[in-house]
N, C-alpha and C. Protein backbone atom coordinates (compact mmCIF):
# COMPACT_ATOMS: atom_id res chain seq x y z
N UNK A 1 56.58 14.61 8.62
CA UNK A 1 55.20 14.83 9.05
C UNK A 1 54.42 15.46 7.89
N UNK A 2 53.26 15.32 7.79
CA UNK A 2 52.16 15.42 6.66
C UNK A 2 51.90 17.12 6.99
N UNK A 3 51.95 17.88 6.23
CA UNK A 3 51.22 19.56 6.24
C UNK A 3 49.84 19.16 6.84
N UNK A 4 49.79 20.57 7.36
CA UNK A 4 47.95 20.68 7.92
C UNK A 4 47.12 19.66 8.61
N UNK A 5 47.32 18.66 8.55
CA UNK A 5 46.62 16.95 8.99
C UNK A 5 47.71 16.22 9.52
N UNK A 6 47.70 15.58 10.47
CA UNK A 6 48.53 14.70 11.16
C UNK A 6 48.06 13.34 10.07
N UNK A 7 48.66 12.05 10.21
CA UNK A 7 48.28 11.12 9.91
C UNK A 7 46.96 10.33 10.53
N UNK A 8 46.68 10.76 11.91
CA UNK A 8 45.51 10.17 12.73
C UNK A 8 44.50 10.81 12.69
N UNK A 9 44.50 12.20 11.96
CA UNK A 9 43.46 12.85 11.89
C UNK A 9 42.91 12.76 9.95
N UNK A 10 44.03 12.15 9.51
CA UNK A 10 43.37 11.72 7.85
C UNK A 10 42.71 10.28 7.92
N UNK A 11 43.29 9.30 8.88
CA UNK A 11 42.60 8.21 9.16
C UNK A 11 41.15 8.52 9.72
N UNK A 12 41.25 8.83 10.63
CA UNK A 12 39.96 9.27 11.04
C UNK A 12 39.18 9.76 10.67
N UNK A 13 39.13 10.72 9.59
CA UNK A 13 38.49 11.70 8.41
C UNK A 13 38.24 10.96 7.65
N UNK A 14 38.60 9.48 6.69
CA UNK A 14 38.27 8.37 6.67
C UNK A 14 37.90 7.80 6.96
N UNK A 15 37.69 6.95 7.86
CA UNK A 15 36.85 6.11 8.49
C UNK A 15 35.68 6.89 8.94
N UNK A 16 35.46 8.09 8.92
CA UNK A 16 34.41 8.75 9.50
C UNK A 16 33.62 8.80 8.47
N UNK A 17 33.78 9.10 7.26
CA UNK A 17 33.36 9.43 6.15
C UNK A 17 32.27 8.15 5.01
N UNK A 18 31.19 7.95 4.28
CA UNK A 18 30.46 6.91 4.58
C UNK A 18 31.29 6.31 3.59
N UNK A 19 31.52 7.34 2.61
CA UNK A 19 32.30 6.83 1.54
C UNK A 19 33.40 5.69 1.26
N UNK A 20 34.13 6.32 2.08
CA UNK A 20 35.78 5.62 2.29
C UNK A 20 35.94 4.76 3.75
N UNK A 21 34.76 4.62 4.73
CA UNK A 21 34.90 3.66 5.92
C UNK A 21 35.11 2.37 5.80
N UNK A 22 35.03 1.35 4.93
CA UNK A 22 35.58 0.31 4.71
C UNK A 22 36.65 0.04 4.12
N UNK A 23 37.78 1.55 3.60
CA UNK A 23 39.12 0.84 2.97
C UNK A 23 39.84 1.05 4.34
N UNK A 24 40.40 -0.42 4.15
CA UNK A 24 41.89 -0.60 5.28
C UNK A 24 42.48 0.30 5.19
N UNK A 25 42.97 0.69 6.83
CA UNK A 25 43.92 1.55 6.52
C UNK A 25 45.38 1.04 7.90
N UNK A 26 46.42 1.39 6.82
CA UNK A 26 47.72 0.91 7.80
C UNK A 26 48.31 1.98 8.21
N UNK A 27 48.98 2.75 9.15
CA UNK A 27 49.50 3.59 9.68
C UNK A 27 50.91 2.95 9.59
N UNK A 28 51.99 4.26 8.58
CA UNK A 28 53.25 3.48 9.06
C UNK A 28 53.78 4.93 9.41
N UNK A 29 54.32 4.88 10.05
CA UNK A 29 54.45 5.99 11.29
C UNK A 29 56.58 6.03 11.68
N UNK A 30 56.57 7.24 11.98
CA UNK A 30 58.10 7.18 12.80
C UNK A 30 57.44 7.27 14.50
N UNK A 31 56.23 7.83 14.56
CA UNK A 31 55.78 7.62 16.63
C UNK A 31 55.99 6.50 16.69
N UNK A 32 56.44 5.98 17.49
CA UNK A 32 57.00 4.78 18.10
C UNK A 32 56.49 4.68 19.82
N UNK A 33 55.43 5.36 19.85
CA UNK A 33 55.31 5.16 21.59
C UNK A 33 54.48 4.17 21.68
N UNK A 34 54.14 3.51 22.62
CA UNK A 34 53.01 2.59 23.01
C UNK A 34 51.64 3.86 22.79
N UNK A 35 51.43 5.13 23.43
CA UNK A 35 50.64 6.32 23.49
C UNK A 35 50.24 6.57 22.22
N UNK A 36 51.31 6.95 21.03
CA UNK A 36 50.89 6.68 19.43
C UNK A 36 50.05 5.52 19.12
N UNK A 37 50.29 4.52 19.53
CA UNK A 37 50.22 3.60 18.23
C UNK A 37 48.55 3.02 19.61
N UNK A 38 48.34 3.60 20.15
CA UNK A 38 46.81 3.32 20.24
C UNK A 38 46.28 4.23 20.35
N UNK A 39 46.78 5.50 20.76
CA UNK A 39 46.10 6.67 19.55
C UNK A 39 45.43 6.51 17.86
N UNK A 40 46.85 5.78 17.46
CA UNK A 40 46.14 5.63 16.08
C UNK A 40 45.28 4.50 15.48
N UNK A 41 45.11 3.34 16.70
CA UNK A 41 44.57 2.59 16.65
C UNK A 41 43.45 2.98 17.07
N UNK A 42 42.75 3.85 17.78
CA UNK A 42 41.72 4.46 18.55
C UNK A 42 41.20 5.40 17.43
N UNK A 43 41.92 6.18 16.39
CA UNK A 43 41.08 7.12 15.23
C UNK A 43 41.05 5.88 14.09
N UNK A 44 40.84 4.62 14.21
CA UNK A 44 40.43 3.42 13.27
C UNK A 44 41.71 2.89 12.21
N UNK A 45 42.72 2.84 12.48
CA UNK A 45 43.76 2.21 12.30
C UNK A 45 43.71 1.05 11.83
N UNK A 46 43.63 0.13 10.96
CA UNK A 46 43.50 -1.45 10.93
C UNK A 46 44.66 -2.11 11.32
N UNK A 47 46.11 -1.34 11.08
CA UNK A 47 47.16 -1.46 11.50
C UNK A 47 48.03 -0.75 11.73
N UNK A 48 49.05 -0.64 12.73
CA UNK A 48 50.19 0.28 13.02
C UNK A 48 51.66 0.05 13.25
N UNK A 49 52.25 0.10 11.85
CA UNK A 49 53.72 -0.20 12.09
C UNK A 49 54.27 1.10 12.35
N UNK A 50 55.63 0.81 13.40
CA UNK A 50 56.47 1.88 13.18
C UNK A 50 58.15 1.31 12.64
N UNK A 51 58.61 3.21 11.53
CA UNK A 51 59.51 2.85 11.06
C UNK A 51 60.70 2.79 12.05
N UNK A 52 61.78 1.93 11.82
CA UNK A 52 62.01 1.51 10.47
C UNK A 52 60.99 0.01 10.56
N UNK A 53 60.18 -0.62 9.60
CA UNK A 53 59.35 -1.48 9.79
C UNK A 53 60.18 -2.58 9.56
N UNK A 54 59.33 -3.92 9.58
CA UNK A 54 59.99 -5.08 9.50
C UNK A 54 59.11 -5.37 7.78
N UNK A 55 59.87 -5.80 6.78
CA UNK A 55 58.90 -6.01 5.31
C UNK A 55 57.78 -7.39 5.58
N UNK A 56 58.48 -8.06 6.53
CA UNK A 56 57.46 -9.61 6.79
C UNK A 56 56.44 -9.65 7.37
N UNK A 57 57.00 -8.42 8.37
CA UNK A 57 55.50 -7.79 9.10
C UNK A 57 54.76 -7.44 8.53
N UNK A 58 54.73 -6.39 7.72
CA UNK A 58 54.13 -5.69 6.76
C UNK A 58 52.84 -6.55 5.54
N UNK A 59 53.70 -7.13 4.99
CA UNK A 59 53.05 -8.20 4.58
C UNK A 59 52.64 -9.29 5.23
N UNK A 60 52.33 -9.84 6.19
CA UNK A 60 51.60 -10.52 7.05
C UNK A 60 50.44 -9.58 7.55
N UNK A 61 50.65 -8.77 8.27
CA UNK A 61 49.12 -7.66 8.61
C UNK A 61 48.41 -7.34 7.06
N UNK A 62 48.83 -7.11 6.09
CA UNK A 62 47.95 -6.87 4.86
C UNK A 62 47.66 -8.47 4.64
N UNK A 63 48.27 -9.44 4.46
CA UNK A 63 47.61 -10.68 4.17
C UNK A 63 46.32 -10.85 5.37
N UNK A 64 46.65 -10.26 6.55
CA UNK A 64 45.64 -10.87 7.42
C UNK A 64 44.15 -9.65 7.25
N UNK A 65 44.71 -8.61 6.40
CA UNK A 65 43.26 -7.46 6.77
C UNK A 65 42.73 -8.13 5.49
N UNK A 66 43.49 -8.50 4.04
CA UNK A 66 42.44 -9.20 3.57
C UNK A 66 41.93 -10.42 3.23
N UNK A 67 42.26 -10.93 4.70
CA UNK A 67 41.76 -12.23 5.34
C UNK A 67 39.87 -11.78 5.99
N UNK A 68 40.61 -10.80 6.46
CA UNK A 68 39.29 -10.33 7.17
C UNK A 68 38.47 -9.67 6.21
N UNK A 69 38.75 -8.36 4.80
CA UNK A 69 37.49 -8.20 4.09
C UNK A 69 37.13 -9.35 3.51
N UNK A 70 37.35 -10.47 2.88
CA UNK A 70 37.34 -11.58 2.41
C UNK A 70 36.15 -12.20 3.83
N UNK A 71 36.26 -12.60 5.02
CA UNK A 71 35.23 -12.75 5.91
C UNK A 71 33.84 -12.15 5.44
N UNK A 72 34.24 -10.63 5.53
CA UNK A 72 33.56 -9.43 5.98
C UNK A 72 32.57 -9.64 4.48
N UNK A 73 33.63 -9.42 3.73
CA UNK A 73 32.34 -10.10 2.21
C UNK A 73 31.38 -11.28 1.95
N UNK A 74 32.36 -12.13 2.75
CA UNK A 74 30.80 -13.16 2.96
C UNK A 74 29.64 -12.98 4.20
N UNK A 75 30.01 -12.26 5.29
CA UNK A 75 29.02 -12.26 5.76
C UNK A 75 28.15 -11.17 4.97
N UNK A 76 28.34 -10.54 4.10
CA UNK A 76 27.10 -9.33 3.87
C UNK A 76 27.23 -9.63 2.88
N UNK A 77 27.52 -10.59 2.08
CA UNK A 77 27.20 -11.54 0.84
C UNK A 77 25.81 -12.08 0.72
N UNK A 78 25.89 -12.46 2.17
CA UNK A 78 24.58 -13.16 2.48
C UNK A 78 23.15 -12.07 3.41
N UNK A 79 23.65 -10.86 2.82
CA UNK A 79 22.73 -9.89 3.42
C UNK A 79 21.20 -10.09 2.61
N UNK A 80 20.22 -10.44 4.04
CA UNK A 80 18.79 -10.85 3.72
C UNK A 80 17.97 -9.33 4.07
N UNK A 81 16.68 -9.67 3.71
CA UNK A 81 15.87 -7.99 3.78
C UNK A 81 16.17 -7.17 4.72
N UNK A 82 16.06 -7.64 6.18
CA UNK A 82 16.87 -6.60 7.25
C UNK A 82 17.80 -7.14 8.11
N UNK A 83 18.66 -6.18 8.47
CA UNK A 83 19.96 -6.45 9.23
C UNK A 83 19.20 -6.57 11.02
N UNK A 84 20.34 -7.66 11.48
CA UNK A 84 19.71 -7.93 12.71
C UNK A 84 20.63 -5.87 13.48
N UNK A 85 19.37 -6.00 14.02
CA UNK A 85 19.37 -4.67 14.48
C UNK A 85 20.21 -4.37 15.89
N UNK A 86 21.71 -3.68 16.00
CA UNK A 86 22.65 -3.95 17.27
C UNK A 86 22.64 -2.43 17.80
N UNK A 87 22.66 -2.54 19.03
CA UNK A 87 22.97 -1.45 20.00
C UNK A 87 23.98 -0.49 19.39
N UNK A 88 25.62 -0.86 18.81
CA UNK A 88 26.42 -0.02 18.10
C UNK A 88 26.58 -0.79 17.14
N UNK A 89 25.85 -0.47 15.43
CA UNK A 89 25.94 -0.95 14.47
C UNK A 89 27.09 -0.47 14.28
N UNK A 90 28.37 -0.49 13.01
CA UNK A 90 29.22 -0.29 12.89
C UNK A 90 28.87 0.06 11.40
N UNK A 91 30.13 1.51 11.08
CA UNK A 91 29.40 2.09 9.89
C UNK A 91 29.22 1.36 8.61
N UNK A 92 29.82 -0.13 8.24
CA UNK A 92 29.55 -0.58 7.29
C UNK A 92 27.72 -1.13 7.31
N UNK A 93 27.43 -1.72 8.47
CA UNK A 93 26.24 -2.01 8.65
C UNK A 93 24.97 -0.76 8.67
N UNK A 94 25.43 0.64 9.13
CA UNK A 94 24.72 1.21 9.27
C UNK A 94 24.56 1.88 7.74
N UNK A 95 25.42 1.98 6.95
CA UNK A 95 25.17 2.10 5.13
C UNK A 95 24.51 0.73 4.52
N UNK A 96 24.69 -0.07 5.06
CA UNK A 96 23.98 -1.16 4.30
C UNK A 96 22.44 -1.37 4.74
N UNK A 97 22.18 -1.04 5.87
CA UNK A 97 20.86 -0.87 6.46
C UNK A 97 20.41 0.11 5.68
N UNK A 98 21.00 1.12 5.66
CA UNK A 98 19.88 2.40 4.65
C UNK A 98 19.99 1.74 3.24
N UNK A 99 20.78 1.17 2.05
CA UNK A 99 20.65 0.87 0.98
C UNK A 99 19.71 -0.13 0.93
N UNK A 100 19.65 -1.04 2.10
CA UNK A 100 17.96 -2.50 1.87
C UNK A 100 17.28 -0.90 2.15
N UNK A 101 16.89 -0.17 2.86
CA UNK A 101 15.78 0.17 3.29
C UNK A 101 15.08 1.17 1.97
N UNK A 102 16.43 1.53 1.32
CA UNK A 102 15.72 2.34 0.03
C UNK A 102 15.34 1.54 -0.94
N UNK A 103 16.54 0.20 -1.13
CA UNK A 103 15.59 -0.69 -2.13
C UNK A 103 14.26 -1.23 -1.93
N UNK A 104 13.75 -1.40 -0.30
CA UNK A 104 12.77 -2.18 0.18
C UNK A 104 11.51 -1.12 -0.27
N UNK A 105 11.98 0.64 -0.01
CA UNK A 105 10.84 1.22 -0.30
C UNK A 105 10.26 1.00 -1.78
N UNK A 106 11.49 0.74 -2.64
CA UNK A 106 11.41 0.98 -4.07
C UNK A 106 11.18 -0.44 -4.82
N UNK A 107 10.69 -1.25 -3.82
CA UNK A 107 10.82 -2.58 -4.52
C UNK A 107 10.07 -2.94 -5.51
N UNK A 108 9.05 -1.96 -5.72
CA UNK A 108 8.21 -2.86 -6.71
C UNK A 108 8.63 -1.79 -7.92
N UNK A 109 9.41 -1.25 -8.09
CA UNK A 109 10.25 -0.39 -8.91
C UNK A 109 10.90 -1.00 -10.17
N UNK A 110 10.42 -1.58 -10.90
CA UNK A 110 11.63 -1.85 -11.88
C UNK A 110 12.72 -1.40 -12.58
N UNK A 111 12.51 -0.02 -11.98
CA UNK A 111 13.22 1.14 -12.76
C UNK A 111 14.74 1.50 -11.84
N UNK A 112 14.39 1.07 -10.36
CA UNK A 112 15.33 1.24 -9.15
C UNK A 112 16.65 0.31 -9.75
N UNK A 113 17.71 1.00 -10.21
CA UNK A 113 18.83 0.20 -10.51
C UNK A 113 20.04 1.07 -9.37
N UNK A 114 21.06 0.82 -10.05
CA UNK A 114 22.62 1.65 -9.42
C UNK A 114 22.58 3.03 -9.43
N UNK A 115 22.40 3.88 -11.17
CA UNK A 115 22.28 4.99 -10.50
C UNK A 115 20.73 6.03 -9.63
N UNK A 116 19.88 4.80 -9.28
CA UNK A 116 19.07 5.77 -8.47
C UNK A 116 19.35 5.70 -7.54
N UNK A 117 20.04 4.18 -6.76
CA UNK A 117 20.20 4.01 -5.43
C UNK A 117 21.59 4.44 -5.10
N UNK A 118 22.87 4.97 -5.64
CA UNK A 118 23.43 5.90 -5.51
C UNK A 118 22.88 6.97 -5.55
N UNK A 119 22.52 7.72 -6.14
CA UNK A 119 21.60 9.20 -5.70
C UNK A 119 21.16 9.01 -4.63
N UNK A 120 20.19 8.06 -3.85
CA UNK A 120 19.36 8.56 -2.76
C UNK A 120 20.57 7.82 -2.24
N UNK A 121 21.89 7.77 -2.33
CA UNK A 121 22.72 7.41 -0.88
C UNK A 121 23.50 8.15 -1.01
N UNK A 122 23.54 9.41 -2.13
CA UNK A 122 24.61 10.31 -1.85
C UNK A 122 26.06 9.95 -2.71
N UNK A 123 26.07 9.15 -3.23
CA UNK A 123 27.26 8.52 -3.76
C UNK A 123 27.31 8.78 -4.94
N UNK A 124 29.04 8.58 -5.80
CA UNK A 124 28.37 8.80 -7.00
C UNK A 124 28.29 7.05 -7.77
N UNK A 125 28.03 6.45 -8.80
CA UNK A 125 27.76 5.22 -9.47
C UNK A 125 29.09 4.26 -8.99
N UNK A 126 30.27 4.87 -9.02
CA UNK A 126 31.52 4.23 -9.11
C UNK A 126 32.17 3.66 -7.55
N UNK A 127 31.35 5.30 -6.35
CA UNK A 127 31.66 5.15 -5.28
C UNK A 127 30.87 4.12 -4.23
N UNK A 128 29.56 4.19 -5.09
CA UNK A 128 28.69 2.93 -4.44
C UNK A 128 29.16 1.27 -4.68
N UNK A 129 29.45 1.30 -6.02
CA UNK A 129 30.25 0.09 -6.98
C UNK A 129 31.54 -0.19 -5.74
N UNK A 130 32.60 0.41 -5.74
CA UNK A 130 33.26 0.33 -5.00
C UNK A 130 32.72 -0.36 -3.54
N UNK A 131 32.17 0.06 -2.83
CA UNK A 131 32.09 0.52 -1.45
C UNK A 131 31.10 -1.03 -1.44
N UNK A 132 30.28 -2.00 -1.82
CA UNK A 132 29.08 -2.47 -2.29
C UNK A 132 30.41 -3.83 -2.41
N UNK A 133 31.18 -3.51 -3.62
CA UNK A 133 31.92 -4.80 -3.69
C UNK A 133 32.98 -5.49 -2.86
N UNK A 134 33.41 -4.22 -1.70
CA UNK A 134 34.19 -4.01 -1.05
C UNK A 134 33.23 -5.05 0.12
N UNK A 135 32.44 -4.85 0.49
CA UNK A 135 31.45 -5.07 1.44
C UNK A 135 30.75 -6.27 1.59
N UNK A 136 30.43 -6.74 0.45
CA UNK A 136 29.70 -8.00 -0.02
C UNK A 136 30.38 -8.73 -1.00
N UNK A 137 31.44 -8.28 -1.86
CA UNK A 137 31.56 -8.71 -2.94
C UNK A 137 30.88 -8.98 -3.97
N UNK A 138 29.70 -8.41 -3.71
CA UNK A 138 28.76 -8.06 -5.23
C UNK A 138 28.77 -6.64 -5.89
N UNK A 139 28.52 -6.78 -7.12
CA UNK A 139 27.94 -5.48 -7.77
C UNK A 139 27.25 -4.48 -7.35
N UNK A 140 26.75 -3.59 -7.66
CA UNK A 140 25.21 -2.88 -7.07
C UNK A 140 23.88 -3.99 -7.64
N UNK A 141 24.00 -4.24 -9.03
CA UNK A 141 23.00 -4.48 -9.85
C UNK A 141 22.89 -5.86 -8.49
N UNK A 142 23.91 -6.98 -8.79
CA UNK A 142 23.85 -7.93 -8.28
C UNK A 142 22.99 -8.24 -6.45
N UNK A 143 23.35 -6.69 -5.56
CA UNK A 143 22.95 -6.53 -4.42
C UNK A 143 21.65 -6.36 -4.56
N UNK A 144 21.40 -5.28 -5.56
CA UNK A 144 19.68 -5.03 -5.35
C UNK A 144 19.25 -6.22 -5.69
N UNK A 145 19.85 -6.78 -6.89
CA UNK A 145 18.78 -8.18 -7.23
C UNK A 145 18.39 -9.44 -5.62
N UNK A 146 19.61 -9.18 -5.00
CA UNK A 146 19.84 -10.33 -3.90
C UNK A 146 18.88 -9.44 -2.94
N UNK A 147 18.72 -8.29 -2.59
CA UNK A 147 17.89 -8.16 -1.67
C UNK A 147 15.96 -8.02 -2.47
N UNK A 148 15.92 -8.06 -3.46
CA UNK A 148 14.43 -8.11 -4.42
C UNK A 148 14.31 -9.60 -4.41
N UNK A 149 15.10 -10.66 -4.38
CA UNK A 149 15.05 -12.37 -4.29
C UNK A 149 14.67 -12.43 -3.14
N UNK A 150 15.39 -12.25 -2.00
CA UNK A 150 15.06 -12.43 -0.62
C UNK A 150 13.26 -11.92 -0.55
N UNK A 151 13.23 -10.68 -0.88
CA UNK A 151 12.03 -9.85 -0.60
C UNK A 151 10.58 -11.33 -1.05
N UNK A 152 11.08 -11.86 -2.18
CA UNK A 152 9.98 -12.41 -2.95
C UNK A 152 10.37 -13.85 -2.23
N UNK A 153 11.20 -14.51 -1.88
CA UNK A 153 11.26 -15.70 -0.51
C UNK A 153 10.17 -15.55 0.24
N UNK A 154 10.53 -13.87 0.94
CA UNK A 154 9.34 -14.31 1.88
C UNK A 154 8.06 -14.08 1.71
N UNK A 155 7.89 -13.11 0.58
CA UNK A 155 6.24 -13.28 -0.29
C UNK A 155 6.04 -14.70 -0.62
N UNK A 156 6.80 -15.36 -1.17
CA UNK A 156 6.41 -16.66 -1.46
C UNK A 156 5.93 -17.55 0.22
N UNK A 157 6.42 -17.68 0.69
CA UNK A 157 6.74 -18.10 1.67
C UNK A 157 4.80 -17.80 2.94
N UNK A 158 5.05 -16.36 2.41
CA UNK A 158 4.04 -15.86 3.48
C UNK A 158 2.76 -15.00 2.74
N UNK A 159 2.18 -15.22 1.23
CA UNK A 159 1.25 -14.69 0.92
C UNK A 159 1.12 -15.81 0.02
N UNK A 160 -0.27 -15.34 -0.88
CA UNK A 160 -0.86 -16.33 -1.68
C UNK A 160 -0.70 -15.53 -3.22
N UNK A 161 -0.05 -14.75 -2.87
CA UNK A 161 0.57 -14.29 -4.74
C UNK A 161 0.73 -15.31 -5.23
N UNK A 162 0.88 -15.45 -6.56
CA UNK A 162 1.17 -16.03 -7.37
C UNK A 162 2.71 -15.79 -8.27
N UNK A 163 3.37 -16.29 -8.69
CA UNK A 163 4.92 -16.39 -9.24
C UNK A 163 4.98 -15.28 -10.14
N UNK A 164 4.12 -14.96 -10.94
CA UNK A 164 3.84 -13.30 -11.53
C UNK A 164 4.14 -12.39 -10.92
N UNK A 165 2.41 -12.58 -10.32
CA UNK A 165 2.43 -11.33 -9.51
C UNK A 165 3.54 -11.34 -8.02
N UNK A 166 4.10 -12.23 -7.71
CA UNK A 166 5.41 -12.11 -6.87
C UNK A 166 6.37 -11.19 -7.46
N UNK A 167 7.11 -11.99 -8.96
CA UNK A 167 7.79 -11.06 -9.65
C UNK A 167 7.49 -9.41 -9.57
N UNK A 168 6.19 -9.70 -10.35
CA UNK A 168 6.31 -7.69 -10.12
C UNK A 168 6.13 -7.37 -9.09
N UNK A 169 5.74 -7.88 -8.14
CA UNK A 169 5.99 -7.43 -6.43
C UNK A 169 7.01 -7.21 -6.39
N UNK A 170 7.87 -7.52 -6.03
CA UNK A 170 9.33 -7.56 -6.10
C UNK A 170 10.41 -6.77 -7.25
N UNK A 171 9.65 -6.01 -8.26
CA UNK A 171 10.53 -5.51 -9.47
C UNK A 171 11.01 -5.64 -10.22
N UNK A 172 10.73 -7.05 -10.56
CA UNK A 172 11.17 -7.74 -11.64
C UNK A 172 9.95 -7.85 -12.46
N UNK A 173 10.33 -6.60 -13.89
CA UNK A 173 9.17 -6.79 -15.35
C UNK A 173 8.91 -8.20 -16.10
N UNK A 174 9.71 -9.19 -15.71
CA UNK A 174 9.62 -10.50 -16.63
C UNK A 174 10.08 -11.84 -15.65
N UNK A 175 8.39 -12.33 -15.26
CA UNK A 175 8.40 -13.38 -14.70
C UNK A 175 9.35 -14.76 -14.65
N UNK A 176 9.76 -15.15 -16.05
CA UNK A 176 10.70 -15.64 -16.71
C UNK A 176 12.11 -15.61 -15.71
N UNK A 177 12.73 -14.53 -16.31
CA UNK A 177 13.80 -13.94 -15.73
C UNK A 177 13.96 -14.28 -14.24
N UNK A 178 12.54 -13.60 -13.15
CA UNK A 178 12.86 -13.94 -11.95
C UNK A 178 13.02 -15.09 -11.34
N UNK A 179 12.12 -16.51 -12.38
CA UNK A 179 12.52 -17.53 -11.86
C UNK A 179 13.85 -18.08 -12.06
N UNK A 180 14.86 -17.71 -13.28
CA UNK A 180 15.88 -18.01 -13.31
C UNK A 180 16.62 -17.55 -12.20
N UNK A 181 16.38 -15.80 -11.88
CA UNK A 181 17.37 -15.22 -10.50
C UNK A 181 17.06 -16.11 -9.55
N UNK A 182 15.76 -16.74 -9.31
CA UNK A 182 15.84 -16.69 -7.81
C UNK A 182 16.71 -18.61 -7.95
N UNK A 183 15.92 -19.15 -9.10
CA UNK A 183 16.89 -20.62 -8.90
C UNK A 183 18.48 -20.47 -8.98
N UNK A 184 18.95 -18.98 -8.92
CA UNK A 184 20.25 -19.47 -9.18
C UNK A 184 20.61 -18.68 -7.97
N UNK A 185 20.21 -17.70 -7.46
CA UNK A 185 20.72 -17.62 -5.77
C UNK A 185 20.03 -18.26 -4.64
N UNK A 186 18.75 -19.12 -4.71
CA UNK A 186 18.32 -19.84 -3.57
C UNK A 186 18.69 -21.34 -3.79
N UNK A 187 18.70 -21.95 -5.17
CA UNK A 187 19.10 -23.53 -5.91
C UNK A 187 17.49 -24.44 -5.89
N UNK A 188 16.64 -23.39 -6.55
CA UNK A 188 15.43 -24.22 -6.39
C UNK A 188 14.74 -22.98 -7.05
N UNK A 189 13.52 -23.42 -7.65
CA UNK A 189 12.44 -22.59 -8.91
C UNK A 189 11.55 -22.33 -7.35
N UNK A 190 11.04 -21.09 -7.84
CA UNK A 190 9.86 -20.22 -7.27
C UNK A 190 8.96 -21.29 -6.76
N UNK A 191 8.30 -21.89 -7.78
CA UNK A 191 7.47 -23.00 -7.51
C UNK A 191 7.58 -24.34 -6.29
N UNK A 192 9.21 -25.08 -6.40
CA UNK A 192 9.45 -25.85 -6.08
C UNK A 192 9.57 -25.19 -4.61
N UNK A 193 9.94 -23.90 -4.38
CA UNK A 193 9.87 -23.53 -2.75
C UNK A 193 8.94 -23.08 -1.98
N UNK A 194 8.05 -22.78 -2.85
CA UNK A 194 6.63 -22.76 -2.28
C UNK A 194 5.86 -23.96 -1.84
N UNK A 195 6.46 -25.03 -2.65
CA UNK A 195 5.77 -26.85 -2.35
C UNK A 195 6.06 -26.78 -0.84
């Protein structure tokens, strides 16, 4: 047994935490009760073997959790300006909702990169990096850019800016540049999606 902390109360201290709520976590345990092992499935468990374990098992539940971040990265791969808004968001969604909402304030920011939007999330550069790639499988740089593309979709889409002044709407200092971002995460020039 672990000093001072049980094992269900370090899981849980984890998953609670904004930082560390998306790393898997496996419980391998000597409790062996049915009462344990949804105990520890209940303080956020992704999995619960007890010893002595089976090795095939073992490796089958880790092939299948990153079956699921592998999912979990494409759906918030494809994270657009706001998250559809749920009764119990779940804490990956409810950190990713505040990071659009600080880039959205800061959008016409060109200056808003990784380490400001770590600062206003509390994180430090490496823990956002982490937590960001874990989540989406993008970068930071790469996320803000994908949610500043989206932003200028729907300026394009729904004002009479112009491809400039879109760009610096959106935070991007060099018009140029943004038409390359946006043809290479939407597959079509600024122009051609406004036709």
């Amino acid at each position: 047994m672990m000093p001072e902390k049980d094992g269900f109360e370090v899981c849980e201290t984890l998953k609670q935490d904004e930082r560390t709520s998306h790393i898997p976590i496996v419980l391998l345990t000597a409790k062996a009760t049915d009462t344990d092992r949804i105990e520890g499935l209940s303080h956020g468990a992704d999995a619960y073997l007890t010893k002595p374990f089976n090795k095939k098992e073992l490796f089958v539940r880790l092939e299948q959790l990153i079956k699921i971040r592998r999912q979990l990265q494409e759906k918030y791969s494809k994270v657009e300006i706001s998250l559809v808004e749920k009764a119990e968001p779940t804490g990956e969604e409810r950190f990713l909702k505040k990071a659009i909402e600080i880039i959205e304030k800061n959008l016409d920011n060109p200056e808003l990169d990784a380490g400001l939007l770590a600062s206003d999330l509390y994180l430090s550069e490496s823990q956002l990096y982490r937590k960001l790639k874990a989540l989406s499988g993008k970068s930071t740089s790469l996320f803000i850019r994908g949610i500043r593309l989206s932003a200028a979709k729907i300026l394009l889409e729904t004002s009479e800016l112009n491809i400039s002044e879109t760009a610096y709407q959106c935070g991007f200092s060099n018009p140029a540049w943004f038409s390359r971002a946006f043809k290479e995460e939407f597959g079509v020039s600024p122009s051609a999606f406004r036709k």
